[in-house]
Protein backbone atom coordinates (compact mmCIF):
# COMPACT_ATOMS: atom_id res chain seq x y z
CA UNK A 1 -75.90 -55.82 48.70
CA UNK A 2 -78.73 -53.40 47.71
CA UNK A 3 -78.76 -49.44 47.90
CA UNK A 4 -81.03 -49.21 50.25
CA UNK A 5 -78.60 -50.77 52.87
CA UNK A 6 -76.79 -47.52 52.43
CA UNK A 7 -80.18 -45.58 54.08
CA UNK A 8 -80.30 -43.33 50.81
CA UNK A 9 -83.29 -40.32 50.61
CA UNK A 10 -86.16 -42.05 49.44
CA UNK A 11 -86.35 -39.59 46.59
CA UNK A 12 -83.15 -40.97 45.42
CA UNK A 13 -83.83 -44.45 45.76
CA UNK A 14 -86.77 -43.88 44.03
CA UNK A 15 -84.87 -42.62 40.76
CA UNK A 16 -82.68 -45.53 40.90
CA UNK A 17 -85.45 -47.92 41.11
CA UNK A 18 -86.64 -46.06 37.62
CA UNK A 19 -83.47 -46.37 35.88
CA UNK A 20 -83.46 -49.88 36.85
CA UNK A 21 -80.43 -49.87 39.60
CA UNK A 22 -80.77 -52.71 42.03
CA UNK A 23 -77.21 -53.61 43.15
CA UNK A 24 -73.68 -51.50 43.72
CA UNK A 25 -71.13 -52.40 41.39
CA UNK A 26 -67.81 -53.03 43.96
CA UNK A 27 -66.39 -49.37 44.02
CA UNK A 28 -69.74 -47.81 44.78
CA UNK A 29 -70.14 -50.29 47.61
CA UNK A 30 -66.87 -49.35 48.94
CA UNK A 31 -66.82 -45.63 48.31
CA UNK A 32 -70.64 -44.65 48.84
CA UNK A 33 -70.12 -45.28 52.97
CA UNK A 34 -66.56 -43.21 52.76
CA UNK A 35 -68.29 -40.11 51.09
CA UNK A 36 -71.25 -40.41 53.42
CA UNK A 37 -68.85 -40.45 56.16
CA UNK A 38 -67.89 -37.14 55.32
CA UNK A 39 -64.04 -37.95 54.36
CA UNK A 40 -61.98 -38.04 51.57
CA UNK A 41 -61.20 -40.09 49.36
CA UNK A 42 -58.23 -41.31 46.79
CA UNK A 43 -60.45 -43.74 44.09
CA UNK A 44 -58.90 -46.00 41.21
CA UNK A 45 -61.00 -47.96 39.33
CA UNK A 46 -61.21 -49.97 35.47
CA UNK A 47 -62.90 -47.97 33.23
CA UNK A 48 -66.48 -48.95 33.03
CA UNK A 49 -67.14 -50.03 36.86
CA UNK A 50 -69.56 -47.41 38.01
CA UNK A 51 -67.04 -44.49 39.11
CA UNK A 52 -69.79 -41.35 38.31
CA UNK A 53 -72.60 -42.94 40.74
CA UNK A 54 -70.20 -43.85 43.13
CA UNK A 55 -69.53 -40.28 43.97
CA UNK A 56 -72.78 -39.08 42.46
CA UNK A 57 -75.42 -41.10 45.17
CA UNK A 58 -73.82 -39.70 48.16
CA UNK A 59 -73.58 -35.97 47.36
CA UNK A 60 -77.36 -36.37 45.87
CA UNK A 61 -77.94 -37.74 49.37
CA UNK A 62 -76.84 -35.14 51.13
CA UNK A 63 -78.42 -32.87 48.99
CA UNK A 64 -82.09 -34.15 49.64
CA UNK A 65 -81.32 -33.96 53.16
CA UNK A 66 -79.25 -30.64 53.50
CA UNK A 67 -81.53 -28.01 51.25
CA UNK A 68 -79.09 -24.89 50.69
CA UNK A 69 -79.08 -21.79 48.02
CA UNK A 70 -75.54 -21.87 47.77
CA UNK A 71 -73.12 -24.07 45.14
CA UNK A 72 -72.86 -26.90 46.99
CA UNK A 73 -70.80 -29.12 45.20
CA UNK A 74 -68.17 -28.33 42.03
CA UNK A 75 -67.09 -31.54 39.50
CA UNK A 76 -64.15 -31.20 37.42
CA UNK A 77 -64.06 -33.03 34.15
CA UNK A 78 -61.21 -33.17 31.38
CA UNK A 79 -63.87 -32.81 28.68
CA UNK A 80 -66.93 -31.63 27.22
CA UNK A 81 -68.34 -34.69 26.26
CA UNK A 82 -67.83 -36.01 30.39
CA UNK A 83 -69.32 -32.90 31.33
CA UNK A 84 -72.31 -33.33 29.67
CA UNK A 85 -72.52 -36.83 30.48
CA UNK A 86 -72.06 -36.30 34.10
CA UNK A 87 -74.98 -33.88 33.71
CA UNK A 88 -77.10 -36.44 32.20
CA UNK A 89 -77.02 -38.98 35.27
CA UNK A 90 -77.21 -35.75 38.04
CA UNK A 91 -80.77 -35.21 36.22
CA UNK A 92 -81.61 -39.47 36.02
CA UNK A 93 -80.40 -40.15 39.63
CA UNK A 94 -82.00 -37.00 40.90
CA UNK A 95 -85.48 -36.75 38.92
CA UNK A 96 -86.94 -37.28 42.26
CA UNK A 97 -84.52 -35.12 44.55
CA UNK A 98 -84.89 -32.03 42.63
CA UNK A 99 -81.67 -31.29 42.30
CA UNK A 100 -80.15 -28.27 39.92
CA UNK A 101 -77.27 -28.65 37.46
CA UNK A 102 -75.19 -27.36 34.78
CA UNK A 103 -72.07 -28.46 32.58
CA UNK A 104 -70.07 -25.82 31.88
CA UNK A 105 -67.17 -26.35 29.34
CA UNK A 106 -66.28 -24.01 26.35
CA UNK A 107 -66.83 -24.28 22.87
CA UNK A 108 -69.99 -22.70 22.85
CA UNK A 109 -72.15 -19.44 21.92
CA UNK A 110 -72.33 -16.30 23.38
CA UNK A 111 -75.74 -17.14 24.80
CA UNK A 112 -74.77 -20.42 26.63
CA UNK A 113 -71.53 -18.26 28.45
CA UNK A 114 -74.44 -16.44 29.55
CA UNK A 115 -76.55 -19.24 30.98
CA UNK A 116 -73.26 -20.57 32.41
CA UNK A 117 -72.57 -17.57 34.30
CA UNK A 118 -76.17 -17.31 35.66
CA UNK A 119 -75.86 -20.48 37.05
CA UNK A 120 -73.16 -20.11 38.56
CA UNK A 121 -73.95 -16.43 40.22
CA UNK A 122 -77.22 -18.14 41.36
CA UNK A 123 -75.94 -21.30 43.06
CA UNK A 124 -76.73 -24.16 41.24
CA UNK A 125 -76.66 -27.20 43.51
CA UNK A 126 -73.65 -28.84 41.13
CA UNK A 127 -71.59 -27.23 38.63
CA UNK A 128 -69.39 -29.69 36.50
CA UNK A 129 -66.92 -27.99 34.31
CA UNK A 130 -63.58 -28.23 32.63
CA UNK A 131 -60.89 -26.40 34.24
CA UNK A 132 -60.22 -24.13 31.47
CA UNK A 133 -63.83 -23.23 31.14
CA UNK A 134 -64.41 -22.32 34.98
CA UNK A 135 -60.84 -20.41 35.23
CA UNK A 136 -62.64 -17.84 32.56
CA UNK A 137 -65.56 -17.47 34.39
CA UNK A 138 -63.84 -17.23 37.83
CA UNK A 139 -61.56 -14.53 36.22
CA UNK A 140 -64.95 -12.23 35.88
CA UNK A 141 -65.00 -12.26 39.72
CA UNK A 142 -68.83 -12.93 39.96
CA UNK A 143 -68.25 -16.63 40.96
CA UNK A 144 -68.89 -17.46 44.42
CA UNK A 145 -68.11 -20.81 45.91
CA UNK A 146 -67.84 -19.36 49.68
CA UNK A 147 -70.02 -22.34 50.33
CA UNK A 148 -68.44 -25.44 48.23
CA UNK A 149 -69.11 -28.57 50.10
CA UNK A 150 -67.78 -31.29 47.45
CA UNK A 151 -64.95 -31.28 45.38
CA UNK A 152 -64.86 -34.19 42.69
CA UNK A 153 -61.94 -34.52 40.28
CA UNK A 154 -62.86 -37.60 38.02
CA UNK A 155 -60.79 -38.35 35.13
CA UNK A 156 -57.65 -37.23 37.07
CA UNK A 157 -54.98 -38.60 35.28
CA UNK A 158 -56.74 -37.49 32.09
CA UNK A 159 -57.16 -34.17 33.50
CA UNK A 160 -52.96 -34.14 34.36
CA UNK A 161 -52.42 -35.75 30.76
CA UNK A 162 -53.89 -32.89 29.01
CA UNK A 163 -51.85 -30.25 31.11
CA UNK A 164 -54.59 -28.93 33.70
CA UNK A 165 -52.46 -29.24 36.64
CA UNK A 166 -51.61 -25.74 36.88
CA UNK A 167 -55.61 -24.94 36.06
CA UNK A 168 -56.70 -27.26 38.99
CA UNK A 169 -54.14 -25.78 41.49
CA UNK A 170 -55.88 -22.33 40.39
CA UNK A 171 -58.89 -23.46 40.94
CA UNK A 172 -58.20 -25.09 44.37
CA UNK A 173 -57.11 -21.89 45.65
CA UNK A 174 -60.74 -20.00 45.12
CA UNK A 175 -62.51 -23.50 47.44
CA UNK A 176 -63.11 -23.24 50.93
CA UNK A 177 -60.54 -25.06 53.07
CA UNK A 178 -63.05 -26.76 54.81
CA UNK A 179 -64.54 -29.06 52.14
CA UNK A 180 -64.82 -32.78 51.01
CA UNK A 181 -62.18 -34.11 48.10
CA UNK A 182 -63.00 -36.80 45.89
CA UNK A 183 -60.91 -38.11 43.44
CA UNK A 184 -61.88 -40.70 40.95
CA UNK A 185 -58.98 -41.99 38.25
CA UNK A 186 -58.53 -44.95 36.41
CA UNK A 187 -55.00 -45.28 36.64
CA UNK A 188 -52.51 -43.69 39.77
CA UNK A 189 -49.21 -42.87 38.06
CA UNK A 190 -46.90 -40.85 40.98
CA UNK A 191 -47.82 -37.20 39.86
CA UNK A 192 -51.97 -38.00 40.79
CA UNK A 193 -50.24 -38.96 44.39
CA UNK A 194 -48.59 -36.06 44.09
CA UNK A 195 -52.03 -33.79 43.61
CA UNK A 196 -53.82 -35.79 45.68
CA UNK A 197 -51.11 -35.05 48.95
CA UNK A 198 -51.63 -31.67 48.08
CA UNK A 199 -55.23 -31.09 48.05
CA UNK A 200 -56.99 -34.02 50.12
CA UNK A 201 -56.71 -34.39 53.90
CA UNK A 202 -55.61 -38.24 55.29
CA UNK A 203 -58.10 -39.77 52.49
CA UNK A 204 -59.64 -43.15 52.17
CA UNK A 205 -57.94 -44.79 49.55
CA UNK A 206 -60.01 -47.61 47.54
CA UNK A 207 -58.43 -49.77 44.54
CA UNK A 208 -60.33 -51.57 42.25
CA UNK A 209 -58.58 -54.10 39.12
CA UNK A 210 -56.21 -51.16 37.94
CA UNK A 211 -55.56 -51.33 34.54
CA UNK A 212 -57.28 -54.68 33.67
CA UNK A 213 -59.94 -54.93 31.00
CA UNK A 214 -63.55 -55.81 32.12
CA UNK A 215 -63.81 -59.98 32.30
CA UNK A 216 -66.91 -59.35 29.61
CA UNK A 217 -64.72 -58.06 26.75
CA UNK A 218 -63.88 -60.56 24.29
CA UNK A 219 -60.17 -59.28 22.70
CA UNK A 220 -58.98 -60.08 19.76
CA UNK A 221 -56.38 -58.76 17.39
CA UNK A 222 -55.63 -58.79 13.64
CA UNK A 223 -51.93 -58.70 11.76
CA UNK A 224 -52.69 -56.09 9.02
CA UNK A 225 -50.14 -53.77 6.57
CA UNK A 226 -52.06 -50.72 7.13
CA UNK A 227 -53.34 -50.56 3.47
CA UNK A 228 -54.86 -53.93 4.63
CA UNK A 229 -57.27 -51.98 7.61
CA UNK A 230 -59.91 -50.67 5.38
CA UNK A 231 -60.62 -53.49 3.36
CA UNK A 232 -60.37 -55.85 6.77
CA UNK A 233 -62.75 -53.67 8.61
CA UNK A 234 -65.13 -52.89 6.15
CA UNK A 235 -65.61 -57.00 6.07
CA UNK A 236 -65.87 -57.03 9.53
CA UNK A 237 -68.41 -54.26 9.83
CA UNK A 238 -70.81 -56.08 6.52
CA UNK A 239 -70.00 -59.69 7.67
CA UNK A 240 -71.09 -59.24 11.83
CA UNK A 241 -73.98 -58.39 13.48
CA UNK A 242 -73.00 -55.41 15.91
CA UNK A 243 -75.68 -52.90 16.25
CA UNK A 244 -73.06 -50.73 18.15
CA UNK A 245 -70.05 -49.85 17.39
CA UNK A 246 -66.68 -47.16 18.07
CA UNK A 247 -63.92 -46.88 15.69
CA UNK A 248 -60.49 -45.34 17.45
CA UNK A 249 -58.33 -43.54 15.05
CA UNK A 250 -54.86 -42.49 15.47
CA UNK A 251 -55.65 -38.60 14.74
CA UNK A 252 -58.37 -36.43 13.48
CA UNK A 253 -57.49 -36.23 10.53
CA UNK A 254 -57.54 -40.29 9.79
CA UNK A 255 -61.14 -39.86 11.56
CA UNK A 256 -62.13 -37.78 9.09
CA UNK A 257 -60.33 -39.83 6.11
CA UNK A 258 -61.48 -43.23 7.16
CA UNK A 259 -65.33 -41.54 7.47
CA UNK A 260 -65.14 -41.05 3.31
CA UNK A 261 -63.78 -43.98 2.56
CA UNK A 262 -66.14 -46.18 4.46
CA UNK A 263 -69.41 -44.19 3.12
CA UNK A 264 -67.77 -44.52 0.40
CA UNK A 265 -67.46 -48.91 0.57
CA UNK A 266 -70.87 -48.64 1.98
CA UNK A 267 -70.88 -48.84 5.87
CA UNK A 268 -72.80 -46.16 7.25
CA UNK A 269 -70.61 -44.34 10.48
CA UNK A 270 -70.14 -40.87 11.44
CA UNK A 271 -66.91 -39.30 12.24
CA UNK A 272 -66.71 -37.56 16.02
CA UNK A 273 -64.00 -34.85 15.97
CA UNK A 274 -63.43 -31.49 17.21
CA UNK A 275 -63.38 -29.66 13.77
CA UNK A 276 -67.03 -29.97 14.44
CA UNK A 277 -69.06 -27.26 16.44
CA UNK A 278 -70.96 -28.73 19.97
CA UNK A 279 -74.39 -29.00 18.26
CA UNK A 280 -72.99 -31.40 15.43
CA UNK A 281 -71.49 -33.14 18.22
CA UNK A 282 -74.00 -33.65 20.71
CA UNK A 283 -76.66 -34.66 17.88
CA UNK A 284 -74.23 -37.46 16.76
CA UNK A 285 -74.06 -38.46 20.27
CA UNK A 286 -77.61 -38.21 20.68
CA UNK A 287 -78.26 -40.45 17.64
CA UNK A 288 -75.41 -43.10 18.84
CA UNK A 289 -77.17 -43.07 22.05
CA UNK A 290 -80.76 -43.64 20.40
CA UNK A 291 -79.17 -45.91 17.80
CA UNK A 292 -80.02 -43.96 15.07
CA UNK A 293 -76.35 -44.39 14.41
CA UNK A 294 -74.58 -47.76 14.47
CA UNK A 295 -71.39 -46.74 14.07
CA UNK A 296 -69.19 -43.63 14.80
CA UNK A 297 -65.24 -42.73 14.53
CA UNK A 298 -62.99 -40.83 16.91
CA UNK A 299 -59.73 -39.97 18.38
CA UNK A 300 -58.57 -41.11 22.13
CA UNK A 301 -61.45 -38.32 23.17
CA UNK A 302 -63.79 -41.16 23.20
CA UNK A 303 -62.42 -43.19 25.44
CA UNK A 304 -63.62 -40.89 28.12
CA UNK A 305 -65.66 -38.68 27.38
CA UNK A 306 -69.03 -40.64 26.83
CA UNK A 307 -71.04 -43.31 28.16
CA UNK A 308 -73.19 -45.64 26.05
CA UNK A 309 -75.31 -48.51 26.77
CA UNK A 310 -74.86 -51.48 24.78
CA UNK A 311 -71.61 -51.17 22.55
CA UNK A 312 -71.15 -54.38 21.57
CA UNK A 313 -67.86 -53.49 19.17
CA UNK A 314 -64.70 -51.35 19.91
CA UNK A 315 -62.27 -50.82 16.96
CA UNK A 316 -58.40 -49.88 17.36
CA UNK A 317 -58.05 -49.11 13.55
CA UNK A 318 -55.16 -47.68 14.92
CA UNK A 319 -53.16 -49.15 18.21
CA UNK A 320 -53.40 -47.03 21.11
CA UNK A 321 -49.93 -44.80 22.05
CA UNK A 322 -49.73 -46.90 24.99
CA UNK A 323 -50.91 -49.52 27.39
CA UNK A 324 -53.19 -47.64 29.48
CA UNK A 325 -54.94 -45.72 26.21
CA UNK A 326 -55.89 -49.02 25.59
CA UNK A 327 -57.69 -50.31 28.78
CA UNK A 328 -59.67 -46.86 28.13
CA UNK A 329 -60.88 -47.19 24.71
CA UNK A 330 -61.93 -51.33 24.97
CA UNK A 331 -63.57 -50.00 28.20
CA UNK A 332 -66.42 -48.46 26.16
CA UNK A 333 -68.08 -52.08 25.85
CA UNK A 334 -68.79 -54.78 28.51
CA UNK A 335 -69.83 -52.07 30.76
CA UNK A 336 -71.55 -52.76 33.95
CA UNK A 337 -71.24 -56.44 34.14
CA UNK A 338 -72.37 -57.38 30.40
CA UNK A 339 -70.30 -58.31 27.41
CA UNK A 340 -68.30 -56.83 24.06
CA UNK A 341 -65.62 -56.97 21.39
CA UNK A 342 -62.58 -55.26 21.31
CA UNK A 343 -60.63 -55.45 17.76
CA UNK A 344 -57.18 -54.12 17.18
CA UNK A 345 -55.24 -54.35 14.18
CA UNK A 346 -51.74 -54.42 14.74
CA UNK A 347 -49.16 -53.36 11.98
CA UNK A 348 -45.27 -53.84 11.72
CA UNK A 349 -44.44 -50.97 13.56
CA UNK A 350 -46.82 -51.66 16.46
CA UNK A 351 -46.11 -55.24 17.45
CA UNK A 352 -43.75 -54.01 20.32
CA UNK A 353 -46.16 -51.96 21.72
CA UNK A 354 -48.68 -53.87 21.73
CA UNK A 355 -46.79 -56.43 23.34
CA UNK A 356 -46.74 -53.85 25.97
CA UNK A 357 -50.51 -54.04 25.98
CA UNK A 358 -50.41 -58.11 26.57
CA UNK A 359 -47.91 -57.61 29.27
CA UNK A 360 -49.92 -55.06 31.05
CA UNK A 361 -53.16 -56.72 31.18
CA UNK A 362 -51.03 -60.41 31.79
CA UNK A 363 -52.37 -62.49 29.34
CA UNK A 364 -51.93 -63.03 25.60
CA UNK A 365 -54.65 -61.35 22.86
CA UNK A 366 -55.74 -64.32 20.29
CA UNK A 367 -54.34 -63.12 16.57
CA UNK A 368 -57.25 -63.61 14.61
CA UNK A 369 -56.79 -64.96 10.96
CA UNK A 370 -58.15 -62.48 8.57
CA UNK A 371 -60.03 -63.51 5.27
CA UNK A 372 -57.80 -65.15 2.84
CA UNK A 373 -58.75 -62.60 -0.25
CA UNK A 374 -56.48 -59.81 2.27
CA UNK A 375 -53.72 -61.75 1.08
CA UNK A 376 -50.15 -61.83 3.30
CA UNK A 377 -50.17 -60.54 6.45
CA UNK A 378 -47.52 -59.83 9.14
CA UNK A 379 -46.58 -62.17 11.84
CA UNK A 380 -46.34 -61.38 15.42
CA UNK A 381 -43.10 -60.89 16.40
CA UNK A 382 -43.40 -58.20 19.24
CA UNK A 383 -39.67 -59.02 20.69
CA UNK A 384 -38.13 -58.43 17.74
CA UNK A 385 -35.70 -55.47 17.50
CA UNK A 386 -35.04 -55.75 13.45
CA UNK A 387 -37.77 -55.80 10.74
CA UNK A 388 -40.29 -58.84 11.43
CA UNK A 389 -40.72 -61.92 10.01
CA UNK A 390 -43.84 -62.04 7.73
CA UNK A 391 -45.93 -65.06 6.91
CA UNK A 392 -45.21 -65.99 3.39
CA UNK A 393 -43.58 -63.55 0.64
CA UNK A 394 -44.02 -59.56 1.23
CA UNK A 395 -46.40 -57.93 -0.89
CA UNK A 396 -44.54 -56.46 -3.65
CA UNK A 397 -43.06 -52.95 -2.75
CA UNK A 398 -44.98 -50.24 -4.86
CA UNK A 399 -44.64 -46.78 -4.77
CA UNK A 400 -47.33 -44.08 -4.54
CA UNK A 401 -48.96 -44.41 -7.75
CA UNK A 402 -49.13 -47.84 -7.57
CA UNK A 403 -46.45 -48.59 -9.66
CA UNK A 404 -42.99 -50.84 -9.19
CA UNK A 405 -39.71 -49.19 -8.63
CA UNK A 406 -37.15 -49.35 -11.75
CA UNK A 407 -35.15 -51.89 -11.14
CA UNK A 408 -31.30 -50.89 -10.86
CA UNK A 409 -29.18 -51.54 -13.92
């Protein structure tokens, strides 16, 4: 199928054709005729398929063919970094269309409150925001969205994971009745059903490969004592060719640990936390994008809330919390039909749950054999309820200044 099957504004098929779109992925060919259909719709989908455009081409349809003053459509985001990606593809898929847009999400300066609030008393044609962000502006009274056409929610379950449920009900309750409801998630746990029988009317509902990993994503897993991972990684990151790469950490503070310690074993990465201030942030990203920077490090926030061309490496330095954490994070590479690595190193107290990973995504993850200078390692035993078996004799227990324990007399 091609996109101009879907009898798309020239203008917008025209910025497609520059950013080198030919083809739908499957859940824009299946939502793209809902949402020009004018109905809702209820939209889960892997990580990595094509979700933004999928509600993006429509609207920007409508747009080049319905030309109002008026706020015509409002995007709801869990994060900054989504925002502003979102924001990014509004101006590539509408360089022709002529379509206006701002991300609105705090963090910021006094002056860009103030360009957020002009855009939004002047009716930009899409606003996308996080919900704590737009509660404080629509508690000034000056926003207006009388005339709200589209409501998107994408990231939903990410969104209800980080407590905005109470935010989004607010925020519901300034919209026009009379609307159209997207909503995009990865995953549908019961409490998205929930929101979505509260705030959409009889929607479409489309399914796409929940919570399985893209088929380009090569997985593979390493046994590791956790004062194995930095040696094991640094020789991963020296002896490979990956141009791209994303490091999860557990926490931002082991972001910010791990940064110094691989500068200081030579690998050049920059650590992506939320210590630092948006600038800092969005020139990292800029460089990642640009490849200025091969390699960065960050907590579960960047399993979301950016979108890269060409990773060709995703790290789990530290397992995900739980299955679904993990279909998010290895979906930063393989995206849109090409291929990646996902690494995780597994220690003793994460073989259960990452047996929970294998038996979400039905099929086994190879245990790679790490360089014989690492010395012992683990074995997988992810059944096991006592202490696991190892392979060979436990590194000698030492405490932490490096020295044995007396022994007892």
């Amino acid at each position: 199928m091609k996109f101009e099957e879907f009898n798309l504004s020239s203008s917008l098929l025209d910025g497609l054709s520059a950013m080198g779109y030919t083809q739908p992925t499957p859940v824009q060919e299946q939502a793209i005729p809902i949402i020009l259909a004018g109905k809702d719709i209820v939209a889960s989908a892997q990580t990595g398929t094509g979700k933004t455009a999928a509600f993006l081409l429509p609207i920007l349809d409508k747009i080049a063919k319905e030309e109002s003053d008026f706020i015509n459509t409002l995007i709801l985001v869990p994060t900054r970094e989504l925002a502003l990606q979102i924001d990014q593809q509004v101006e590539g898929f509408g360089y022709f269309v002529g379509v206006s847009s701002i991300s609105v999400y705090g963090g910021g300066s006094g002056p860009a409150w103030d360009q957020q609030r002009k855009a939004l008393e002047s009716g930009a044609d899409i606003i996308i925001a996080t919900p704590g962000r737009l509660i404080a502006h629509l508690a000034s009274g000056t926003v207006k969205f009388d005339h709200l056409q589209h409501l998107v929610l994408d990231e939903a379950d990410r969104m209800l994971d980080m407590g905005f449920y109470d935010d989004l009900i607010k925020i519901v309750s300034h919209l026009p009745k009379q609307r159209q409801t997207l909503m995009f998630s990865a995953t549908m746990p019961p409490r998205i059903r929930t929101l979505a029988n509260k705030i959409l009317i009889e929607p479409e509902q489309i399914s796409i490969s929940i919570s399985k990993p893209a088929e380009g994503i090569l997985q593979q897993a390493y046994m590791v004592y956790d004062t194995q991972k930095v040696e094991l990684l640094t020789y991963l990151l020296k002896h490979d060719s990956y141009s791209s790469i994303i490091i999860f950490a557990s926490t931002k503070d082991n972001v910010k640990k791990l940064e110094t310690v691989l500068k200081r074993n030579g690998v050049a990465v920059k650590a992506f936390h939320s210590d630092l201030d948006q600038q800092e942030r969005e020139h990292i990203m800029r460089e990642f994008k640009s490849k200025k920077i091969s390699a960065i490090i960050g907590t579960d926030i960047l399993s979301r809330g950016i979108d890269v061309d060409g990773i060709d490496l995703v790290v789990n330095f530290d397992a995900p919390p739980d299955p679904e954490d993990y279909i998010h994070r290895i979906g930063r590479t393989a995206r849109a039909a090409k291929t990646g690595t996902a690494i995780t190193f597994i220690n003793e107290k994460d073989q259960q749950k990452f047996g929970s990973i294998e038996r979400l995504i039905g099929r086994e993850i190879p245990k790679e054999v790490p360089p014989m200078d690492l010395g012992e390692t683990p074995t997988y035993n992810p059944s096991a309820k006592k202490k696991p078996s190892f392979s060979g004799r436990r590194p000698p227990f030492r405490n932490q200044k490096g020295r044995r324990p007396p022994k007892k007399k």
